[in-house]
N, C-alpha and C. Protein backbone atom coordinates (compact mmCIF):
# COMPACT_ATOMS: atom_id res chain seq x y z
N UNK A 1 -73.58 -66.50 -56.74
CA UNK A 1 -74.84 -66.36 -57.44
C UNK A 1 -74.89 -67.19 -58.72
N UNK A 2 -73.90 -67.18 -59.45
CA UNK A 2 -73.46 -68.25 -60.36
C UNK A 2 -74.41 -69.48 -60.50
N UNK A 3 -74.01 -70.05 -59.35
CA UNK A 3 -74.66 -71.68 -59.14
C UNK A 3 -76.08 -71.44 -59.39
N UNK A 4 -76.77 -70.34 -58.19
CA UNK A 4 -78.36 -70.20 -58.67
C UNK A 4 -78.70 -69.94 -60.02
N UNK A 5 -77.87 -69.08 -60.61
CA UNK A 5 -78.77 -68.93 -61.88
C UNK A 5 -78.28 -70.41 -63.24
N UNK A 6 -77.52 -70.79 -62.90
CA UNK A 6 -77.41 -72.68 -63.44
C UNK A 6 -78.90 -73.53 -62.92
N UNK A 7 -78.57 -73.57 -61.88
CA UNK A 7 -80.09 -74.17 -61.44
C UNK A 7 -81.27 -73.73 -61.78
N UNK A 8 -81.34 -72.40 -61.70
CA UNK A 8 -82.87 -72.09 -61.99
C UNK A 8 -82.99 -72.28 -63.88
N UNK A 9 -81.55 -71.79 -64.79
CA UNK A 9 -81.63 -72.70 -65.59
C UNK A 9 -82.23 -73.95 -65.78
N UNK A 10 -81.87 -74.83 -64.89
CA UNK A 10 -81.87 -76.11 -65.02
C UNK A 10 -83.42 -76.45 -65.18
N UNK A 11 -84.27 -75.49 -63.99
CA UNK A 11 -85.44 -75.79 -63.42
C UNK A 11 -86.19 -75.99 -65.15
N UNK A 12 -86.00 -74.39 -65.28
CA UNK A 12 -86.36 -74.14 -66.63
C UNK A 12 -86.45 -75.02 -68.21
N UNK A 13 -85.08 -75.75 -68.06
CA UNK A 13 -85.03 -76.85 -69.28
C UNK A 13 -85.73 -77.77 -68.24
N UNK A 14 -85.83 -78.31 -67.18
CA UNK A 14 -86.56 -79.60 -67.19
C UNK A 14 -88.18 -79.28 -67.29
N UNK A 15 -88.32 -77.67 -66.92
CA UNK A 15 -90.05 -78.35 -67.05
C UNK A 15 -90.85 -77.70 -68.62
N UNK A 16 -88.93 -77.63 -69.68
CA UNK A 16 -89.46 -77.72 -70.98
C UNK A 16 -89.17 -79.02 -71.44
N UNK A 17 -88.73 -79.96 -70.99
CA UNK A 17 -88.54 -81.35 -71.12
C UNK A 17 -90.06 -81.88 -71.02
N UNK A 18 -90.62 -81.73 -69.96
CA UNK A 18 -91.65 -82.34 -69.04
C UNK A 18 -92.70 -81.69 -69.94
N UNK A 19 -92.78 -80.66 -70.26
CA UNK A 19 -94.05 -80.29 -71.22
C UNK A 19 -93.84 -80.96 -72.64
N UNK A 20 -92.86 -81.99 -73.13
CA UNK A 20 -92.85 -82.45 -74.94
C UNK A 20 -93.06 -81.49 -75.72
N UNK A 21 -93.48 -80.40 -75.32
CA UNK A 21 -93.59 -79.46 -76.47
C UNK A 21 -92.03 -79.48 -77.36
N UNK A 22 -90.98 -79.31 -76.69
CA UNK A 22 -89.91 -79.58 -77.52
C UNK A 22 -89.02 -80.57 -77.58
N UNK A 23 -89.91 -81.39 -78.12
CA UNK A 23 -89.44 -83.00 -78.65
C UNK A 23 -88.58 -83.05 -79.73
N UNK A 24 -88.87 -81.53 -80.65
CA UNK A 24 -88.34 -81.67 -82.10
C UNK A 24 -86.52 -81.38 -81.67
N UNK A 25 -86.20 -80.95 -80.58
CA UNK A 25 -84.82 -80.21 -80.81
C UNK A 25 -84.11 -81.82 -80.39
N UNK A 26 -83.48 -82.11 -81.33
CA UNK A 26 -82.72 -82.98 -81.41
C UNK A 26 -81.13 -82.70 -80.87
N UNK A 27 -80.15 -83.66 -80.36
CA UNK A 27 -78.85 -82.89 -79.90
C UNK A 27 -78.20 -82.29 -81.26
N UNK A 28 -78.16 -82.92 -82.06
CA UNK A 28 -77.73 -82.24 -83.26
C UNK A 28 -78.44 -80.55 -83.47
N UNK A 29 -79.00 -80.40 -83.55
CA UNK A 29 -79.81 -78.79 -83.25
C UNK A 29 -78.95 -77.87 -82.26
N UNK A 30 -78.83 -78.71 -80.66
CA UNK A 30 -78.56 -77.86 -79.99
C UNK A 30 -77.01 -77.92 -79.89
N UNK A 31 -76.29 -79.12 -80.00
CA UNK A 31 -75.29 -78.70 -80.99
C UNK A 31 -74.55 -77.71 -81.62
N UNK A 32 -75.49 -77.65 -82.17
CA UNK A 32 -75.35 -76.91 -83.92
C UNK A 32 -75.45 -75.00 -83.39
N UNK A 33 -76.17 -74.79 -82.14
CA UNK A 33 -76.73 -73.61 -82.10
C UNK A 33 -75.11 -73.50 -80.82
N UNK A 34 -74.67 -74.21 -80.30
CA UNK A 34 -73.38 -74.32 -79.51
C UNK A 34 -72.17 -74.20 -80.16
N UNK A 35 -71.95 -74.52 -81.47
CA UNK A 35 -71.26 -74.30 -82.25
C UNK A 35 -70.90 -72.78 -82.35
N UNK A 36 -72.07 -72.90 -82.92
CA UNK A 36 -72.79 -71.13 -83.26
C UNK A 36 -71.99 -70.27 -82.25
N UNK A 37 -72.43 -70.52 -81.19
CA UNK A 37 -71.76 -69.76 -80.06
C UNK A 37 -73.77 -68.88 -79.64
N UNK A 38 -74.49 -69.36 -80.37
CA UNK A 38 -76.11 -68.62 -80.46
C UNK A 38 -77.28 -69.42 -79.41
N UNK A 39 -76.53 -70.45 -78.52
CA UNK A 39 -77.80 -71.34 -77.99
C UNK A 39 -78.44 -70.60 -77.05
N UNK A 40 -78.14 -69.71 -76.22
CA UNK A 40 -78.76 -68.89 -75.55
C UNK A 40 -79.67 -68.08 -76.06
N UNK A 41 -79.63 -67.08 -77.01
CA UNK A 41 -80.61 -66.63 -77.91
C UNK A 41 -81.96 -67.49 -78.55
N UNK A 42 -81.10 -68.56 -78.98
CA UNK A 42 -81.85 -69.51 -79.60
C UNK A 42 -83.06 -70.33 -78.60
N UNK A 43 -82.23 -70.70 -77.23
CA UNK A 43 -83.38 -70.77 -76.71
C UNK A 43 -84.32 -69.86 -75.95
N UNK A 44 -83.76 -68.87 -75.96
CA UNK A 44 -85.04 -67.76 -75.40
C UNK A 44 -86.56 -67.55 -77.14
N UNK A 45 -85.59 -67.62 -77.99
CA UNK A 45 -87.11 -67.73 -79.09
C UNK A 45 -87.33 -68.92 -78.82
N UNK A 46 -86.80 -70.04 -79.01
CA UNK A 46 -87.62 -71.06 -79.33
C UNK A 46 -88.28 -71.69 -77.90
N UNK A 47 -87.73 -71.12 -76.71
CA UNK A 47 -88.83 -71.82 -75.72
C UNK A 47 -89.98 -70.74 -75.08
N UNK A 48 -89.40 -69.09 -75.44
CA UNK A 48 -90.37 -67.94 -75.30
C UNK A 48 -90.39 -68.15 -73.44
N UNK A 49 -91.57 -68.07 -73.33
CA UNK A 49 -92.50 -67.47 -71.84
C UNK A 49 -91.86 -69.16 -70.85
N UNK A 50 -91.04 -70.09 -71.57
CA UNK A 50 -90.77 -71.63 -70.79
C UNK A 50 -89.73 -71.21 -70.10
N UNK A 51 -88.88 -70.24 -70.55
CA UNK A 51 -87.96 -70.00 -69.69
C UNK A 51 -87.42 -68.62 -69.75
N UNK A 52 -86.58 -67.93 -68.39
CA UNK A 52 -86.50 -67.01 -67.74
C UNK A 52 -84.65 -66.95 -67.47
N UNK A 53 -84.46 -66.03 -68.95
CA UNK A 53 -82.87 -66.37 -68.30
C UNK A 53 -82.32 -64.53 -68.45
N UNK A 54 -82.92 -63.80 -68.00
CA UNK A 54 -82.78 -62.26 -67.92
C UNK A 54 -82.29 -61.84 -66.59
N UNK A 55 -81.84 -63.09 -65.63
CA UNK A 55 -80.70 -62.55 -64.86
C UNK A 55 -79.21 -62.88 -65.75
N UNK A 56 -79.17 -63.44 -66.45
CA UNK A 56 -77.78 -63.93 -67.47
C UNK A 56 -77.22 -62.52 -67.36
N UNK A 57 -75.78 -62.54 -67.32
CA UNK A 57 -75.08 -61.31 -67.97
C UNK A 57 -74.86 -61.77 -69.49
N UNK A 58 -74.52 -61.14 -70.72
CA UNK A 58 -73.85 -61.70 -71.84
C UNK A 58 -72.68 -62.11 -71.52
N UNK A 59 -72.11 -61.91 -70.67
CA UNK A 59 -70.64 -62.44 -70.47
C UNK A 59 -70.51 -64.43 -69.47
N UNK A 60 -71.56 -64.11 -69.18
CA UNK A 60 -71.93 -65.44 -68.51
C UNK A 60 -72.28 -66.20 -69.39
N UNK A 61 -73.34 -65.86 -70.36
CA UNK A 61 -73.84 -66.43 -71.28
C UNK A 61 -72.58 -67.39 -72.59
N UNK A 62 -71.64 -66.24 -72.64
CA UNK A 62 -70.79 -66.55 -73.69
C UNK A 62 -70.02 -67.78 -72.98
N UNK A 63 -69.57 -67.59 -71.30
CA UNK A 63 -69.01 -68.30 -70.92
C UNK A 63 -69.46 -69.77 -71.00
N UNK A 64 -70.64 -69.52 -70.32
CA UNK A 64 -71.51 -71.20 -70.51
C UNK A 64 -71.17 -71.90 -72.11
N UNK A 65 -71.27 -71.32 -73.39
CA UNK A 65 -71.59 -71.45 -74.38
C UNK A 65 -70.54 -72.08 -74.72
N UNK A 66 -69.02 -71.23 -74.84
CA UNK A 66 -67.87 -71.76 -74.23
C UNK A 66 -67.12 -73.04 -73.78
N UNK A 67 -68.36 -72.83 -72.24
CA UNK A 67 -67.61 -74.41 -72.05
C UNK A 67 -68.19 -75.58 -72.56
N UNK A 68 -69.60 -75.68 -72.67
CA UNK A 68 -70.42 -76.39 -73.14
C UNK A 68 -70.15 -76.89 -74.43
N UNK A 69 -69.42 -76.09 -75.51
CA UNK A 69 -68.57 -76.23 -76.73
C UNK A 69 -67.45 -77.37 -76.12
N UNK A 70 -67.05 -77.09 -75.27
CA UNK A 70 -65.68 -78.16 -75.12
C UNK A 70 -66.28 -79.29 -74.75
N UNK A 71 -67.40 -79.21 -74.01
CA UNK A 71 -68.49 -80.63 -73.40
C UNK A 71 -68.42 -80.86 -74.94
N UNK A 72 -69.19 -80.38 -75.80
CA UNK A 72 -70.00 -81.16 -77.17
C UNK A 72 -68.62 -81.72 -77.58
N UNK A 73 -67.11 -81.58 -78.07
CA UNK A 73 -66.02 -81.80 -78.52
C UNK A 73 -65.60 -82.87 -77.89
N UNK A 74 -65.96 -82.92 -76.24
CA UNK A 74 -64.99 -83.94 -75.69
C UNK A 74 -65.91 -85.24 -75.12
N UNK A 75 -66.79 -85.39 -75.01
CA UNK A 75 -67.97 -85.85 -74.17
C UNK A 75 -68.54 -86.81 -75.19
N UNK A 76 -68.80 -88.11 -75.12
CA UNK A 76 -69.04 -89.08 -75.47
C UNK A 76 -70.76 -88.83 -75.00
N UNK A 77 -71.89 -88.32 -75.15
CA UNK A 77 -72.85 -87.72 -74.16
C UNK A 77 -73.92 -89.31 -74.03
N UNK A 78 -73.44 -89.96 -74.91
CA UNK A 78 -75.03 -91.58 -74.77
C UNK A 78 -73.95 -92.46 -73.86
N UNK A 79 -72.82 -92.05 -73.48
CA UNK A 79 -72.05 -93.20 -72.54
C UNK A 79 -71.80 -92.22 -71.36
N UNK A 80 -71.52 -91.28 -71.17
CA UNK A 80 -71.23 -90.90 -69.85
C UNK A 80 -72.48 -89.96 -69.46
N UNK A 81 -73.12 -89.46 -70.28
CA UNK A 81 -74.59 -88.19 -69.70
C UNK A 81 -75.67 -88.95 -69.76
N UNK A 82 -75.81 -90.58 -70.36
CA UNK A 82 -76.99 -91.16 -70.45
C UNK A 82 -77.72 -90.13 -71.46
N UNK A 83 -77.66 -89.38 -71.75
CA UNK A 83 -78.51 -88.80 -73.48
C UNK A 83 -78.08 -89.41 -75.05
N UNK A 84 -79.07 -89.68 -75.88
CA UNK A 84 -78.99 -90.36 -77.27
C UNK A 84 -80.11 -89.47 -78.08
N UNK A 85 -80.64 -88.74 -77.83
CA UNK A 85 -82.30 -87.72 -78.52
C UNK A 85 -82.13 -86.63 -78.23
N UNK A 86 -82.94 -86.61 -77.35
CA UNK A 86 -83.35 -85.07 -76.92
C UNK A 86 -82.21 -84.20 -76.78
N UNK A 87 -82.36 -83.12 -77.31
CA UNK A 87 -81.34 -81.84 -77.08
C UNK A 87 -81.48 -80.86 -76.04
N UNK A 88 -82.30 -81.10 -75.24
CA UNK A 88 -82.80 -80.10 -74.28
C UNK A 88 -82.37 -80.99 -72.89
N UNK A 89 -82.05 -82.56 -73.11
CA UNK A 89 -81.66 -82.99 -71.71
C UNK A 89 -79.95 -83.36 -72.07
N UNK A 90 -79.55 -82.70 -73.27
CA UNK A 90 -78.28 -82.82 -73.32
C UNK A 90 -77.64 -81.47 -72.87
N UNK A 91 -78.84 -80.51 -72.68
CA UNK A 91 -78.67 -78.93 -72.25
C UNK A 91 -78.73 -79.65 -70.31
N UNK A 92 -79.93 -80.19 -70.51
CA UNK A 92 -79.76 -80.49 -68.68
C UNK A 92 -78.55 -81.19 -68.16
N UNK A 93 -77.88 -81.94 -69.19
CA UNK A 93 -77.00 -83.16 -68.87
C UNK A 93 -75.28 -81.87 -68.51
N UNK A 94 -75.37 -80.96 -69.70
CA UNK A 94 -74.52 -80.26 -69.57
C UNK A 94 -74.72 -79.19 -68.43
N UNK A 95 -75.64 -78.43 -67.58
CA UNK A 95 -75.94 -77.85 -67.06
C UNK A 95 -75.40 -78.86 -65.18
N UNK A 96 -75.87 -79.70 -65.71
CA UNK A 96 -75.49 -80.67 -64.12
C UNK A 96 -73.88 -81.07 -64.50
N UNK A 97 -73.28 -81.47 -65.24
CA UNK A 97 -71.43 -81.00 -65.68
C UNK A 97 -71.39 -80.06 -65.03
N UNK A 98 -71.79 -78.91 -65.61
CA UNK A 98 -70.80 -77.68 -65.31
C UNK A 98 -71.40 -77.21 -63.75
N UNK A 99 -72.54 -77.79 -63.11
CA UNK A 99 -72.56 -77.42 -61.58
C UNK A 99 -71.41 -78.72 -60.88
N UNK A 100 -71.50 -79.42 -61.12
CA UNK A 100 -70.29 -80.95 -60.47
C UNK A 100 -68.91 -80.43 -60.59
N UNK A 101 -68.68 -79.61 -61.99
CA UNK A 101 -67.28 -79.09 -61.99
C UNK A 101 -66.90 -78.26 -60.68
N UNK A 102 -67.75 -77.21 -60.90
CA UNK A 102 -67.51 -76.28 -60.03
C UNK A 102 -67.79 -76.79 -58.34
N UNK A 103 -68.68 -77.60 -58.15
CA UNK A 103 -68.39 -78.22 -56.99
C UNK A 103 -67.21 -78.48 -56.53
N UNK A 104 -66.60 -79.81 -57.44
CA UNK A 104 -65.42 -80.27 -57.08
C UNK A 104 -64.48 -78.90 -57.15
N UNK A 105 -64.22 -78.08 -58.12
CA UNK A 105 -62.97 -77.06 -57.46
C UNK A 105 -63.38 -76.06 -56.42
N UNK A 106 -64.68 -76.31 -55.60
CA UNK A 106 -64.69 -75.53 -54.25
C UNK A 106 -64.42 -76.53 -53.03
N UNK A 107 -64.16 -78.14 -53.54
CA UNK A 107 -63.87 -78.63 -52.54
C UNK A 107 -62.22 -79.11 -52.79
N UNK A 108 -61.59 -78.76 -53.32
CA UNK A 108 -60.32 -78.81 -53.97
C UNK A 108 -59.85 -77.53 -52.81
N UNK A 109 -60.55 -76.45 -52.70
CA UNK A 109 -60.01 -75.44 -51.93
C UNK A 109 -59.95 -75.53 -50.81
C-alpha cells in the first residue's frame, strides 16, 4: 500500500505544480521545512483542499521526512533530479527517488 499512497502523493504535488499557485515555495523553503523534520504538516496548511494525505500514518510520514533529509544532504538535485526553483518539483523529484528505490530492492529479491 506504501507505493499507492507515494503516488497519489505524487498526483497531488503535480497538480499543485500545474496550478502556479505555489510558485513562491522555493527548494530552499522546502528544504528548510525537511530539516525541520515539519514538511508534511507544512504542506497540508500551505496547500489546504490541493492535497489529500490523511491516509499517511505519522510514522510513515516521519519516515518519508527521514529519508528525504538524506536526499536534501546527499543529492546534487539541478544535476541528477533536473530541479534548480521550484520546491514542490523537488518534493516530486524526491517522491519519484524514493518510488525507484524501492523498486529496485523488490527486484533485488
Amino acid at each position: 500500500m506504501f507505493l499507492s499512497y507515494l503516488t497519489g502523493m505524487g498526483f497531488y504535488v503535480n497538480g499543485a505544480i500545474e496550478s502556479k499557485k505555489y510558485d513562491h515555495l522555493t527548494i530552499e523553503v522546502i528544504k528548510e521545512q525537511i530539516r525541520k523534520g515539519t514538511l508534511f504538516t507544512f504542506l497540508e496548511e500551505e496547500l489546504g483542499n490541493d492535497i489529500d494525505l490523511s491516509l499517511w500514518k505519522n510514522e510513515d510520514k516521519e519516515k518519508m521526512n527521514e529519508e528525504w533529509d538524506s536526499f536534501a544532504n546527499a543529492i546534487d538535485e539541478s544535476r541528477k533530479l533536473c530541479v534548480e526553483n521550484n520546491g514542490l518539483s523537488l518534493i516530486m523529484a524526491y517522491i519519484l527517488e524514493s518510488l525507484q528505490e524501492r523498486v529496485m530492492q523488490n527486484e533485488k529479491k
